[in-house]
Protein backbone atom coordinates (compact mmCIF):
# COMPACT_ATOMS: atom_id res chain seq x y z
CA UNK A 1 151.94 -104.94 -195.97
CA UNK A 2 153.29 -101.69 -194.89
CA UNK A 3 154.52 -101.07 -191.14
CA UNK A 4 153.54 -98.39 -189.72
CA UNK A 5 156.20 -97.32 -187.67
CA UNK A 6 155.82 -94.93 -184.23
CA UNK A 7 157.42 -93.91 -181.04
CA UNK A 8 154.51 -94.81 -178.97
CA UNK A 9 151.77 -97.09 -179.04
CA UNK A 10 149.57 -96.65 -175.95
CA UNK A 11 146.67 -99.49 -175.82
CA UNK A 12 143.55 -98.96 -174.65
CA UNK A 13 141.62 -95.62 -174.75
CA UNK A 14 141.00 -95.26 -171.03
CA UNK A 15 142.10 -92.61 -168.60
CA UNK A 16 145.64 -93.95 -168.46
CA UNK A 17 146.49 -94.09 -171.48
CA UNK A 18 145.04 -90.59 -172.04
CA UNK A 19 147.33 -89.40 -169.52
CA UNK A 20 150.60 -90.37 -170.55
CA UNK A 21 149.79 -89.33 -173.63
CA UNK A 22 149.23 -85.96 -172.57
CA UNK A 23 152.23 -86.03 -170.54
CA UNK A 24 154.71 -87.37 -173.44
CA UNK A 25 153.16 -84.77 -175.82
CA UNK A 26 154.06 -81.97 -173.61
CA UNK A 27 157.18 -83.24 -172.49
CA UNK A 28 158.43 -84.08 -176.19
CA UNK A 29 156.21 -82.62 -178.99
CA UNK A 30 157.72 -84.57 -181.84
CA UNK A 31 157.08 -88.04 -180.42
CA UNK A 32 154.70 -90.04 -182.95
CA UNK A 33 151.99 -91.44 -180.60
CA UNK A 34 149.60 -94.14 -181.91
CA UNK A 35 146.46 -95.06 -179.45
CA UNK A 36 144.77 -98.54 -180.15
CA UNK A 37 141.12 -98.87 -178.97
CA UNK A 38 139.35 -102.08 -179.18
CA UNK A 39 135.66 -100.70 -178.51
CA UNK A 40 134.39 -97.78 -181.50
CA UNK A 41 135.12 -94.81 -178.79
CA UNK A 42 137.13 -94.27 -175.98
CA UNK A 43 136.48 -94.28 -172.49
CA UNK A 44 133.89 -96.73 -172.76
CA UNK A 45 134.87 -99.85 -169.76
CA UNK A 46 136.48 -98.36 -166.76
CA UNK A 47 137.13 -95.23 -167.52
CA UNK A 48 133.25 -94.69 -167.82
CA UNK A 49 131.92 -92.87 -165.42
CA UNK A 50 128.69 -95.18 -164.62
CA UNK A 51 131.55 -97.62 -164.85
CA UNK A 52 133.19 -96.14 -161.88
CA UNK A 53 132.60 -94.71 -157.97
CA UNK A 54 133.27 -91.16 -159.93
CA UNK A 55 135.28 -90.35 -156.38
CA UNK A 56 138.24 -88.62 -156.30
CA UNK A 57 139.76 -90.94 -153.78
CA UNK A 58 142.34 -88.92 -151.36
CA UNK A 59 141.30 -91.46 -148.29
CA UNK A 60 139.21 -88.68 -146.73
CA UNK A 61 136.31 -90.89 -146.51
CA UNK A 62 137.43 -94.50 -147.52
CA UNK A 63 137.51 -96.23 -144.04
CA UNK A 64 139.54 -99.28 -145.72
CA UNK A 65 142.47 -97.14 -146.11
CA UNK A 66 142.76 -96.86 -142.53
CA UNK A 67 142.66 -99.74 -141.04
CA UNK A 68 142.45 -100.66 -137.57
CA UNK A 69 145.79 -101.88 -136.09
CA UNK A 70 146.18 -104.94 -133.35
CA UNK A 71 146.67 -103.10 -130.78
CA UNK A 72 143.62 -100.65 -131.24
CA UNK A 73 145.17 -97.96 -133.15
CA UNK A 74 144.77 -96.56 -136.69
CA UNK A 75 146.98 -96.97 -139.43
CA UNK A 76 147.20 -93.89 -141.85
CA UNK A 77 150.12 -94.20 -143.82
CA UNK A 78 148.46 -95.44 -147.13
CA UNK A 79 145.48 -92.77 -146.84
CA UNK A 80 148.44 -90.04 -146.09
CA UNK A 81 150.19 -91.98 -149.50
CA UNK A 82 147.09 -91.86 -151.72
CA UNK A 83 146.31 -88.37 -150.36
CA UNK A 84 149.63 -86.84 -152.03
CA UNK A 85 148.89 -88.63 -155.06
CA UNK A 86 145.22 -87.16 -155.72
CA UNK A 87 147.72 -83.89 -155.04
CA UNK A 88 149.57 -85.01 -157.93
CA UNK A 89 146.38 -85.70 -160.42
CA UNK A 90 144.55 -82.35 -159.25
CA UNK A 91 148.12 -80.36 -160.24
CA UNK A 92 148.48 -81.89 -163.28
CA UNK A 93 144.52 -81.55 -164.38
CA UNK A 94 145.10 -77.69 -163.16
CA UNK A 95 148.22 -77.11 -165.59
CA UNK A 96 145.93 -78.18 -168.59
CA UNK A 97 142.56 -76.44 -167.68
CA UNK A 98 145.02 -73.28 -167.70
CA UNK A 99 146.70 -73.87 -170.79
CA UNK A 100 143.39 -74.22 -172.65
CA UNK A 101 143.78 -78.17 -173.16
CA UNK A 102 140.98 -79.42 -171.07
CA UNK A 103 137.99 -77.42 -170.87
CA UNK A 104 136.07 -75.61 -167.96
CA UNK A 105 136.44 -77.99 -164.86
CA UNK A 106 132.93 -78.40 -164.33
CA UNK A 107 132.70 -80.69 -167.54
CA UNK A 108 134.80 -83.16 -165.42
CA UNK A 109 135.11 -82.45 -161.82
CA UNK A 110 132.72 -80.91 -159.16
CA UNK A 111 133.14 -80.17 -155.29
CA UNK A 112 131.65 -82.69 -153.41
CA UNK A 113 132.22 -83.09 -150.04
CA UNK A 114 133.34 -86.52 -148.37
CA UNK A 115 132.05 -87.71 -145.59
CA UNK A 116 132.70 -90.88 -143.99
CA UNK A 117 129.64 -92.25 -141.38
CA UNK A 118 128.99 -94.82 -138.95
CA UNK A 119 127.07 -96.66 -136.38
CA UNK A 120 127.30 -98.46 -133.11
CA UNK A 121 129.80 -98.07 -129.96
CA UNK A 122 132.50 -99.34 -132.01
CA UNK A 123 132.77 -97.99 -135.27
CA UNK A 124 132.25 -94.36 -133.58
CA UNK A 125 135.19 -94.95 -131.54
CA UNK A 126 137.27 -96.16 -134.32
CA UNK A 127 135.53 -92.84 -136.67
CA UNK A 128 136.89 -91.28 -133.61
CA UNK A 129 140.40 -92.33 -133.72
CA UNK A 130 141.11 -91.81 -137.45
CA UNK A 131 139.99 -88.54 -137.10
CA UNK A 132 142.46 -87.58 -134.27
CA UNK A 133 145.26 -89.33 -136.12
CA UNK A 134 144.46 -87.83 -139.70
CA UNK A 135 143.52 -84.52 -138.78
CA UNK A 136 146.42 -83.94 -136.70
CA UNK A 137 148.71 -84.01 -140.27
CA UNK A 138 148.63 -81.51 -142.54
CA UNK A 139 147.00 -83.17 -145.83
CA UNK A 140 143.97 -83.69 -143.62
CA UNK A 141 144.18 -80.66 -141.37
CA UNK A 142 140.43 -79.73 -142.63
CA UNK A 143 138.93 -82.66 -141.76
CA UNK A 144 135.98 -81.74 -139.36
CA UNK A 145 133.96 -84.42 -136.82
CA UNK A 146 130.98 -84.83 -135.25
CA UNK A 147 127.89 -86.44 -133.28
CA UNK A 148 125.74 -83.81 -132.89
CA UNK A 149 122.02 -84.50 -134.95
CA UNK A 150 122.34 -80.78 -135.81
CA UNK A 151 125.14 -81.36 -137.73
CA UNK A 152 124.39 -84.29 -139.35
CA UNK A 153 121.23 -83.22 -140.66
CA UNK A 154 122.87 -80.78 -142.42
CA UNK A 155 125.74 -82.77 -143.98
CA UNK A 156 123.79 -85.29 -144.61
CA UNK A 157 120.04 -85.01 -144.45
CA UNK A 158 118.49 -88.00 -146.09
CA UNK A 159 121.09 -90.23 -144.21
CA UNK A 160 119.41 -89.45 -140.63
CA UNK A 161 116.29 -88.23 -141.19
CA UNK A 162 114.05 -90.88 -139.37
CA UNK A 163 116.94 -92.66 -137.74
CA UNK A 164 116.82 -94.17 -134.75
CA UNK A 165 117.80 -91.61 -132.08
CA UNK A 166 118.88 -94.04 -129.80
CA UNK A 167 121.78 -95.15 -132.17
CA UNK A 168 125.03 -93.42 -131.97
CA UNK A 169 126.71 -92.03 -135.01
CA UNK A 170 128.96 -90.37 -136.12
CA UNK A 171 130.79 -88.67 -139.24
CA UNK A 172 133.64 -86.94 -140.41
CA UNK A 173 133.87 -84.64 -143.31
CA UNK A 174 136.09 -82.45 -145.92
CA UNK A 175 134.30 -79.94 -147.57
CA UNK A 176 136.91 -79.71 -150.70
CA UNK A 177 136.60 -83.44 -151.59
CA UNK A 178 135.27 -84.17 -155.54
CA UNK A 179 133.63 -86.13 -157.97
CA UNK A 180 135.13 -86.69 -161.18
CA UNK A 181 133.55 -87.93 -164.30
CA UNK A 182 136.45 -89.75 -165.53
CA UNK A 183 134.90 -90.56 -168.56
CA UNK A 184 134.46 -86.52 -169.63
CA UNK A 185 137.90 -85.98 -168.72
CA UNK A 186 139.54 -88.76 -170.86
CA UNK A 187 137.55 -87.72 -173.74
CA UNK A 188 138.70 -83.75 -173.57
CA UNK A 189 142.37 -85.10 -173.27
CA UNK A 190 141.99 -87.57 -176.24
CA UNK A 191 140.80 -84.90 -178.11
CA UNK A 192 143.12 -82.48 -177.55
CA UNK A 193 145.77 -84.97 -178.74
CA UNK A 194 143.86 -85.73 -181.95
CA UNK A 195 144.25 -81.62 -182.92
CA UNK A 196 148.03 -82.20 -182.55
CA UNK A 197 150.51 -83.33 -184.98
CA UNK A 198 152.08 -87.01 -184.70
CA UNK A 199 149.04 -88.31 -182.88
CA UNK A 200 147.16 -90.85 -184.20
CA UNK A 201 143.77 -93.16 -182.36
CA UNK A 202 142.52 -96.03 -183.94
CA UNK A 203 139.12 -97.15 -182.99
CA UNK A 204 137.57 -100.78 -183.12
CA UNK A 205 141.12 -102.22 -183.32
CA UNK A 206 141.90 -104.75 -180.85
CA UNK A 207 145.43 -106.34 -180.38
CA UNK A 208 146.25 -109.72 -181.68
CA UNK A 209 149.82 -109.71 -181.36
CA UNK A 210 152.81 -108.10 -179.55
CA UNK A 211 156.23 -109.41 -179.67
CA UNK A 212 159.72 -107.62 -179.52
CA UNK A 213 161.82 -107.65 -182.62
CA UNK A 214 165.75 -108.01 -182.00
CA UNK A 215 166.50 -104.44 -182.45
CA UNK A 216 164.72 -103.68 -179.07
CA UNK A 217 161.41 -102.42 -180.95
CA UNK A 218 157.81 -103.99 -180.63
CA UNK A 219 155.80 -104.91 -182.87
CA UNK A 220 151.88 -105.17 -182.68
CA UNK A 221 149.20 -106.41 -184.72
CA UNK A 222 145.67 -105.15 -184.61
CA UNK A 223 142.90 -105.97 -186.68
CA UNK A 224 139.90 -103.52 -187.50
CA UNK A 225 136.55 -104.72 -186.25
CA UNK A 226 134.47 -102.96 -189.03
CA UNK A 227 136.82 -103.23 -191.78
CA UNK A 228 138.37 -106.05 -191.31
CA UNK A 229 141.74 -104.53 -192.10
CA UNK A 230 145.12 -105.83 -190.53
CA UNK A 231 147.42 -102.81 -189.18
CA UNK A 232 151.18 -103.48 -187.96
CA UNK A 233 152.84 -101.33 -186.19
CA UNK A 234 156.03 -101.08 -184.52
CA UNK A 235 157.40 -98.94 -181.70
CA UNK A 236 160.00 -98.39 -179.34
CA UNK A 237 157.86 -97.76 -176.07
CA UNK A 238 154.55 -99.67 -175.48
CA UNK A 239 152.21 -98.77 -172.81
CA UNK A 240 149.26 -101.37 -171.81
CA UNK A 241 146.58 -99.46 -170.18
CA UNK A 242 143.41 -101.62 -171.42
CA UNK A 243 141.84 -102.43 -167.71
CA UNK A 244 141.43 -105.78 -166.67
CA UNK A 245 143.03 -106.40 -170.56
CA UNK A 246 146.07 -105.19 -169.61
CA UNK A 247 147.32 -108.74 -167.90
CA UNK A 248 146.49 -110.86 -171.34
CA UNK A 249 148.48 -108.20 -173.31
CA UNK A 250 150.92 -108.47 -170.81
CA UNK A 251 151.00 -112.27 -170.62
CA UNK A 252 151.22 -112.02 -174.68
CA UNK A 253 154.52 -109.95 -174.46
CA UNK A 254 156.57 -112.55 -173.13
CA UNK A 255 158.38 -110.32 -170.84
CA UNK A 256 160.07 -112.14 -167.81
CA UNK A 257 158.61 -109.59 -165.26
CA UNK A 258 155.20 -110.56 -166.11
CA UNK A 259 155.54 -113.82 -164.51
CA UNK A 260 153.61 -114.90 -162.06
CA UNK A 261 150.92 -112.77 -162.28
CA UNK A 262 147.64 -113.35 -162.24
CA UNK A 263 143.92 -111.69 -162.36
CA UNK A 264 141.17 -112.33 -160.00
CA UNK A 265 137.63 -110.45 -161.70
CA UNK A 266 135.38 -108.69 -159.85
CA UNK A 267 131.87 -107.11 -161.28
CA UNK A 268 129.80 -104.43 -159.76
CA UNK A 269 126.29 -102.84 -159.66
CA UNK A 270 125.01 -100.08 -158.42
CA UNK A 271 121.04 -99.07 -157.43
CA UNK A 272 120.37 -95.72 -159.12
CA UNK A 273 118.03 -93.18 -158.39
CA UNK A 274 117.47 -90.02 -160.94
CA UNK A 275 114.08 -88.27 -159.23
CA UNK A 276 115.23 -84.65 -158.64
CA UNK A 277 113.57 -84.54 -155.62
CA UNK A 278 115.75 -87.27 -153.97
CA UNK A 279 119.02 -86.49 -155.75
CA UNK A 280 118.60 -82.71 -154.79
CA UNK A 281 118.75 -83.37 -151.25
CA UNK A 282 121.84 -84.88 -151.25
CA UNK A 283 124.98 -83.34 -152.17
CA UNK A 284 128.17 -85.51 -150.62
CA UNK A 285 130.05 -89.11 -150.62
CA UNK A 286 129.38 -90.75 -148.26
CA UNK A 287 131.21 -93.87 -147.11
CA UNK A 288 130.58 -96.52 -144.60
CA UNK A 289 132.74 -99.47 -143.47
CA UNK A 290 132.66 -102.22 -145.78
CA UNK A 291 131.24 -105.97 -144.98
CA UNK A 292 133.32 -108.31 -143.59
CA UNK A 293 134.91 -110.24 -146.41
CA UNK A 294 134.20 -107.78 -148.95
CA UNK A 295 136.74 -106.43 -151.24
CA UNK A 296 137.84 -102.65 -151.43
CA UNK A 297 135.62 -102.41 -154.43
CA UNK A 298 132.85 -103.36 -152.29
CA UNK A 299 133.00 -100.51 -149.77
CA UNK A 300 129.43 -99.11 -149.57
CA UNK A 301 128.81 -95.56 -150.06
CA UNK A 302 125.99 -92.83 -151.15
CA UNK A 303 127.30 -90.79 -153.85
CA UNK A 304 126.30 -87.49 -155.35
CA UNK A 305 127.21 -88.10 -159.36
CA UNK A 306 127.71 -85.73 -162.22
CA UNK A 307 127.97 -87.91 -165.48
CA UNK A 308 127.98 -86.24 -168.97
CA UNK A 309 126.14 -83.12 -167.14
CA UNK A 310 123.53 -85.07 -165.27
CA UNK A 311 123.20 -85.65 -161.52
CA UNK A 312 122.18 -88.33 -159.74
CA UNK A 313 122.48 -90.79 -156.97
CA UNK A 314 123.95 -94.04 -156.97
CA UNK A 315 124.59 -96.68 -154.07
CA UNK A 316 126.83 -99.84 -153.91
CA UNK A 317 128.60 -100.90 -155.85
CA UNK A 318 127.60 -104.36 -155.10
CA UNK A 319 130.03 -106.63 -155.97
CA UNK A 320 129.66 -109.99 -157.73
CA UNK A 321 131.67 -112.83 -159.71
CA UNK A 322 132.34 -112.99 -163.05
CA UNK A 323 134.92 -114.73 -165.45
CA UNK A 324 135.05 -111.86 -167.36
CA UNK A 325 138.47 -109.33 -167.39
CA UNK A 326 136.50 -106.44 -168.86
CA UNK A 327 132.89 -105.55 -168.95
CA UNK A 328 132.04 -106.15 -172.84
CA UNK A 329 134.75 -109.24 -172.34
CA UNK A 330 134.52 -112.73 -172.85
CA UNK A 331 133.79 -115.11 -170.57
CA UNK A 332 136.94 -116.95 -171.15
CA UNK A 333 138.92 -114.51 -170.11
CA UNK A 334 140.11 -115.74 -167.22
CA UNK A 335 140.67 -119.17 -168.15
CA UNK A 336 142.87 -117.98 -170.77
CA UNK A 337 145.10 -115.98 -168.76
CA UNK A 338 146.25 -119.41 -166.71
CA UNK A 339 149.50 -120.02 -167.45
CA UNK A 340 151.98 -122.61 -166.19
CA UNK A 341 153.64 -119.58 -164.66
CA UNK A 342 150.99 -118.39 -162.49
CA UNK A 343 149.06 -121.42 -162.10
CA UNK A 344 150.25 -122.28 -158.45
CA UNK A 345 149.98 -118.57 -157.38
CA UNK A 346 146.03 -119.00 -158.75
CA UNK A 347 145.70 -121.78 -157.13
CA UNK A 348 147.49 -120.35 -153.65
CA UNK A 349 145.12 -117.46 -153.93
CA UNK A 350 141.77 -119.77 -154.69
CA UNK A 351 142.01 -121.78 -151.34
CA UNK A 352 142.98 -119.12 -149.02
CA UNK A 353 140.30 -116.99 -150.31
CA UNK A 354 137.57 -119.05 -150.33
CA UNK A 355 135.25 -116.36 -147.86
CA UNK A 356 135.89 -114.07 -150.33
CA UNK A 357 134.41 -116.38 -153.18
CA UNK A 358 131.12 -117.34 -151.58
CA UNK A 359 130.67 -113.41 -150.74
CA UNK A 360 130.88 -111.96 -154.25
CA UNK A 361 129.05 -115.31 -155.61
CA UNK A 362 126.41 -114.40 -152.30
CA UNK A 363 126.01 -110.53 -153.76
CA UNK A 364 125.33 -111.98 -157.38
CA UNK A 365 122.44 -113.91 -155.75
CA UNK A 366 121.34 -110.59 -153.77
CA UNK A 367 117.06 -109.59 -154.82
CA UNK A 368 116.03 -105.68 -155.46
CA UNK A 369 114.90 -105.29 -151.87
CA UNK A 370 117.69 -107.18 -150.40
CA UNK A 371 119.60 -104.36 -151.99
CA UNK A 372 117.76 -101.78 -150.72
CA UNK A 373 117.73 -103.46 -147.38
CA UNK A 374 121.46 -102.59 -147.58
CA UNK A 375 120.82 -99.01 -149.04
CA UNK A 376 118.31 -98.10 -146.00
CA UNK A 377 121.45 -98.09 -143.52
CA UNK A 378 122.54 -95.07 -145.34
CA UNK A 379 119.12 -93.94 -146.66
CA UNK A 380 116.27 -94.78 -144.06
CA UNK A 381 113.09 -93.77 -146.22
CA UNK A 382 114.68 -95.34 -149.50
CA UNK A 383 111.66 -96.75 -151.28
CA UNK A 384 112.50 -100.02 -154.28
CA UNK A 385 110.98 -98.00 -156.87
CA UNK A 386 112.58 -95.29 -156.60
CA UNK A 387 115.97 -97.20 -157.49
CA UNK A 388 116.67 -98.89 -160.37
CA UNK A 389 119.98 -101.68 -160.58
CA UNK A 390 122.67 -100.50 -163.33
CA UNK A 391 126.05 -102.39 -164.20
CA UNK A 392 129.02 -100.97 -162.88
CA UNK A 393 132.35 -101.64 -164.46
CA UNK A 394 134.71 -104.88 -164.58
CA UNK A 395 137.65 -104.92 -162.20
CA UNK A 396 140.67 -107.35 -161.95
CA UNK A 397 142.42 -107.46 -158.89
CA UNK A 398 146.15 -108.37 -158.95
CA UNK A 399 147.21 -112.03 -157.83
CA UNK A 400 151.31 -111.72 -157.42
CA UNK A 401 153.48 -114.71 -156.68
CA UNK A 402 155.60 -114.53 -153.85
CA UNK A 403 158.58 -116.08 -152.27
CA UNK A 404 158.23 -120.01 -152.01
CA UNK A 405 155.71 -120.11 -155.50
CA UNK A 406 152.42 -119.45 -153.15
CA UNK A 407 150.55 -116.44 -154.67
CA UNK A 408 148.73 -113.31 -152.64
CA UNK A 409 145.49 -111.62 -153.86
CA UNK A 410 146.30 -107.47 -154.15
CA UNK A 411 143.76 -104.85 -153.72
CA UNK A 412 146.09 -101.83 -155.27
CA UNK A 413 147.40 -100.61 -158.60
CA UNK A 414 150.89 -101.77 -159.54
CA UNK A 415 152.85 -101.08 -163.00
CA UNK A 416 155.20 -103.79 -164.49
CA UNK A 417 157.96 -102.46 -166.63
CA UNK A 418 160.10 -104.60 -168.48
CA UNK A 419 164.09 -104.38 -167.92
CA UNK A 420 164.98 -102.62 -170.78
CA UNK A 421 162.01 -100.27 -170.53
CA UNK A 422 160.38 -100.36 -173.48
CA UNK A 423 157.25 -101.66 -172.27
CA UNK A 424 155.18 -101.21 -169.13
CA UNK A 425 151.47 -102.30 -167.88
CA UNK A 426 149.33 -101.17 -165.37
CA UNK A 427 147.46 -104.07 -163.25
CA UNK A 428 144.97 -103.57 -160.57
CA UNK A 429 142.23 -101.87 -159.19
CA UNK A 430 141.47 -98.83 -156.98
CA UNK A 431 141.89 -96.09 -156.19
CA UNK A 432 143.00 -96.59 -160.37
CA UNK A 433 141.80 -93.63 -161.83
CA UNK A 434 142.05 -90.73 -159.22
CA UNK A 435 146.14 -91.57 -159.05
CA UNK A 436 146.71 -92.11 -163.08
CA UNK A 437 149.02 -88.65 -162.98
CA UNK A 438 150.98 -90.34 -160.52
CA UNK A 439 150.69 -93.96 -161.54
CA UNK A 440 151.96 -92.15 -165.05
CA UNK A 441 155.17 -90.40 -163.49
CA UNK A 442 155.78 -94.19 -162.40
CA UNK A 443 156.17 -95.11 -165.90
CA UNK A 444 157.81 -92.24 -166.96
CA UNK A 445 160.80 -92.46 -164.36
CA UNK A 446 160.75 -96.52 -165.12
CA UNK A 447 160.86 -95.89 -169.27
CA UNK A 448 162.51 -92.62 -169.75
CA UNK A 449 164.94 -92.78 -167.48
CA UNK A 450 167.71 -90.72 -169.06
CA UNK A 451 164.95 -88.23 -170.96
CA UNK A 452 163.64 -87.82 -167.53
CA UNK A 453 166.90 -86.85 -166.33
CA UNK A 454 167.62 -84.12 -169.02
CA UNK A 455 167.03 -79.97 -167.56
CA UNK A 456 164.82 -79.84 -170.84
CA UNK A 457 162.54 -82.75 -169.12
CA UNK A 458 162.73 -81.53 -165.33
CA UNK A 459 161.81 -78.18 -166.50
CA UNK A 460 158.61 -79.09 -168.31
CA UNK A 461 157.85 -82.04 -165.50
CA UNK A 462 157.52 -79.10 -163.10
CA UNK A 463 155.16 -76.84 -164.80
CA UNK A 464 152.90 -80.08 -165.44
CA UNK A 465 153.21 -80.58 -161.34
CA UNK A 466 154.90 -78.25 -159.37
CA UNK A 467 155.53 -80.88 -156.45
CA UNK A 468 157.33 -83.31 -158.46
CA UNK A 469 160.63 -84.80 -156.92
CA UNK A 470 159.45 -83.24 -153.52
CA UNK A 471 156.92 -84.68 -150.56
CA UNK A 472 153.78 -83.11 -149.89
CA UNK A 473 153.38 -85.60 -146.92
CA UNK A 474 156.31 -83.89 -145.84
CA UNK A 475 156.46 -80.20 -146.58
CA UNK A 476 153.30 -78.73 -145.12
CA UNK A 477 154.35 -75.23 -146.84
CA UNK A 478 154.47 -76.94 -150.30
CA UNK A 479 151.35 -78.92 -149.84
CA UNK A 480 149.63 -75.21 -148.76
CA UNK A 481 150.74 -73.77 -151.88
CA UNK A 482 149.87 -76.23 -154.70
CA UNK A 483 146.03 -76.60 -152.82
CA UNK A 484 145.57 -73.48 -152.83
CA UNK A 485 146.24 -73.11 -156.23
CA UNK A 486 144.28 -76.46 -157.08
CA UNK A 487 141.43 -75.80 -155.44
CA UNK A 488 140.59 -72.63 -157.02
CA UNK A 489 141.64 -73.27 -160.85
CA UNK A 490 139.45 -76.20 -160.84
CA UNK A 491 137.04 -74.48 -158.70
CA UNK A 492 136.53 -76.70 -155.84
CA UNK A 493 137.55 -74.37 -153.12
């Protein structure tokens, strides 16, 4: 059987994947890139976007990436961190809506503004708080706040129309915030590559086998679904983007730095409403704190959506427990990704999260109007049939071993690269897709090394984003310029 040899094999057809592959091909035009997809088109599990919150996450309105400190305080550091990397994405999305590569934003992204809101003495004060700290730095200098029913009945009129007047609230908003159909945009970028030379997707082909030759190279094995044909190929730089398939790949590669890790699953819903005369009265995200014990995942909010050119209004996502890695997975899936290697971390992780377990298996067990019990905090007047319950997508969450064999549970995206760079995977969960430009650059600097260090390489890796090697949490002058120009080439100033 012939091998069919390449540069790059990139597996899975998700937004990831999509990206570096954009990047490589305008960073080095002759590379021979091979995608692998194991469903018959791409962007189909994650990457979907009723699969997905569809928020461009830049912690303007996600209260869990500010938490509350000990001593009464907020922390902002991560939202300031996942702030510059939205940057990052919204630069390097603006580069190829000018070049002609991705079409006119609106097929992808929208402005939508996000607005985080809350109840009781408490959470107002703590609302309070994280707006003082985030809106006194320059990445969140527009962030606006207020109490006042005026206000709030224009930001967000079906959230307090027939609320309680004697309940405080408050909100906070930025007008500039987005929703992005991350399933639109990963198909314009995979088809761009497929008008290009050297590029190459192959659909209903899952992986059977990876392994590394001697000479450094890897070598996979996937099988057609339909046809039942068999398909090596072999490559000097694989990339394993699949979602919550990404850790068996990984597990399958044998390399040392995948040790220890395992995958804890987590399964959403979401209650959907498509009557124009409910979705056309709101026009925002809006976030709330999430449940105690809930994962990040779990955070509720009231979103404005935009998928495949239709609005609509979804709430959630509730979250729930599944063995599954990936939503059209098997249910085996995670007790095949036990290994001696991470068992004890699995293990660690299962006992001290026990709250966490009877939640999600508590949300499974959740009835329609139980859900839009939960939906009427946000949405007074909601009424059950107006709201219909969809499947959201699958997400693994990242169990890492740590020092003394225990294991901790990880609510974040992280890539693993082997040593000699030839391979790299990304594992986790949100904020996932809003960051893939940046979680991309990760891999590039971890892989490419000496390419990356090359004037020909630098050159190019500023015109696809103009702040790269520099801080925009830092340089407020920078961070002016590249918004500016953001905002209005994908037309959400």
């Amino acid at each position: 059987m012939a091998v069919r040899q390449a540069d790059v094999v990139l597996v899975g057809g998700g937004v990831m994947s999509a990206t570096l592959g954009m990047m490589l091909r305008q960073l080095d035009p002759s590379l021979d890139i091979v995608m692998v997809e194991r469903l018959d088109h791409v962007a189909h599990e994650s990457t979907d976007g009723w699969n997905n919150a569809g928020t461009g996450h830049a912690g303007y309105c996600e209260l869990n990436y500010t938490p509350e400190t000990d001593d009464g305080d907020v922390a902002i550091d991560r939202a300031l961190k996942i702030n510059a990397q939205f940057e990052v994405s919204l630069q390097f999305w603006s580069y190829l809506v000018e070049q002609g590569m991705l079409p006119d934003p609106k097929t992808f992204i929208n402005r939508t503004p996000h607005q985080s809101f809350v109840w009781g003495e408490k959470d107002v004060a703590f609302l309070k708080r994280r707006f003082e700290r985030l809106s006194a730095h320059h990445l969140f200098r527009e962030m606006e706040y207020t109490e006042s029913p005026d206000d709030l009945e224009e930001w967000m009129p079906l959230v307090v129309k027939h609320r309680d007047p004697m309940e405080r609230v408050a909100a906070t908003r930025i007008k500039h915030g987005a929703d992005v159909d991350f399933g639109s945009l990963t198909r314009s970028m995979v088809e761009y590559l497929q008008s290009q030379p050297n590029f190459e997707l192959m659909l209903s082909s899952p992986v059977h086998y990876i392994d590394q030759r001697d000479n450094g190279r890897w070598k996979v094995r996937v099988r057609n679904q339909k046809t039942g044909e068999l398909t090596k190929l072999e490559a000097g730089f694989v990339f394993l983007g699949a979602g919550g398939g990404a850790l068996p790949m990984l597990q399958k590669s044998g390399i040392d730095e995948a040790c220890g890790y395992g995958g804890f699953p987590v399964s959403g819903q979401w209650l959907v409403c498509r009557k124009p005369d409910i979705v056309e009265q709101h026009h925002s995200k809006v976030y709330g704190k999430a449940p105690i014990g809930a994962p990040p995942m779990s955070v509720p909010h009231l979103d404005t959506r935009i998928i495949n050119g239709e609005p609509a209004l979804l709430f959630g996502p509730f979250a729930g427990f599944t063995t599954r890695f990936l939503k059209q997975g098997s249910l085996f899936d995670l007790f095949g990704s036990v290994k001696p290697t991470n068992l004890r971390p699995m293990l660690s992780v299962s006992k001290s999260n026990m709250d966490l377990t009877r939640y999600l298996i508590g949300e499974v067990f959740q009835s329609h109007s139980d859900r839009v019990a939960s939906l009427r905090n946000f949405f007074p007047d909601a009424r059950e049939e107006d709201w219909e319950l969809k499947m959201a997508g699958q997400r693994v969450q990242i169990i890492k071993q740590v020092d003394g064999g225990g294991g901790k549970l990880e609510f974040g995206t992280e890539i693993v690269a082997a040593k000699d760079g030839t391979l790299a995977a990304l594992l986790g969960a949100s904020p996932g897709a809003s960051t893939a430009a940046n979680a991309m650059l990760t891999v590039l600097e971890r892989c490419f090394p000496e390419s990356l260090k090359s004037a020909e390489w630098q050159e190019r890796m500023r015109q696809l984003v103009p702040s790269y090697g520099q801080s925009l949490v830092e340089d407020e002058q920078l961070l002016t310029k590249v918004r500016e120009r953001t905002l209005t080439t994908l037309k959400l100033g």
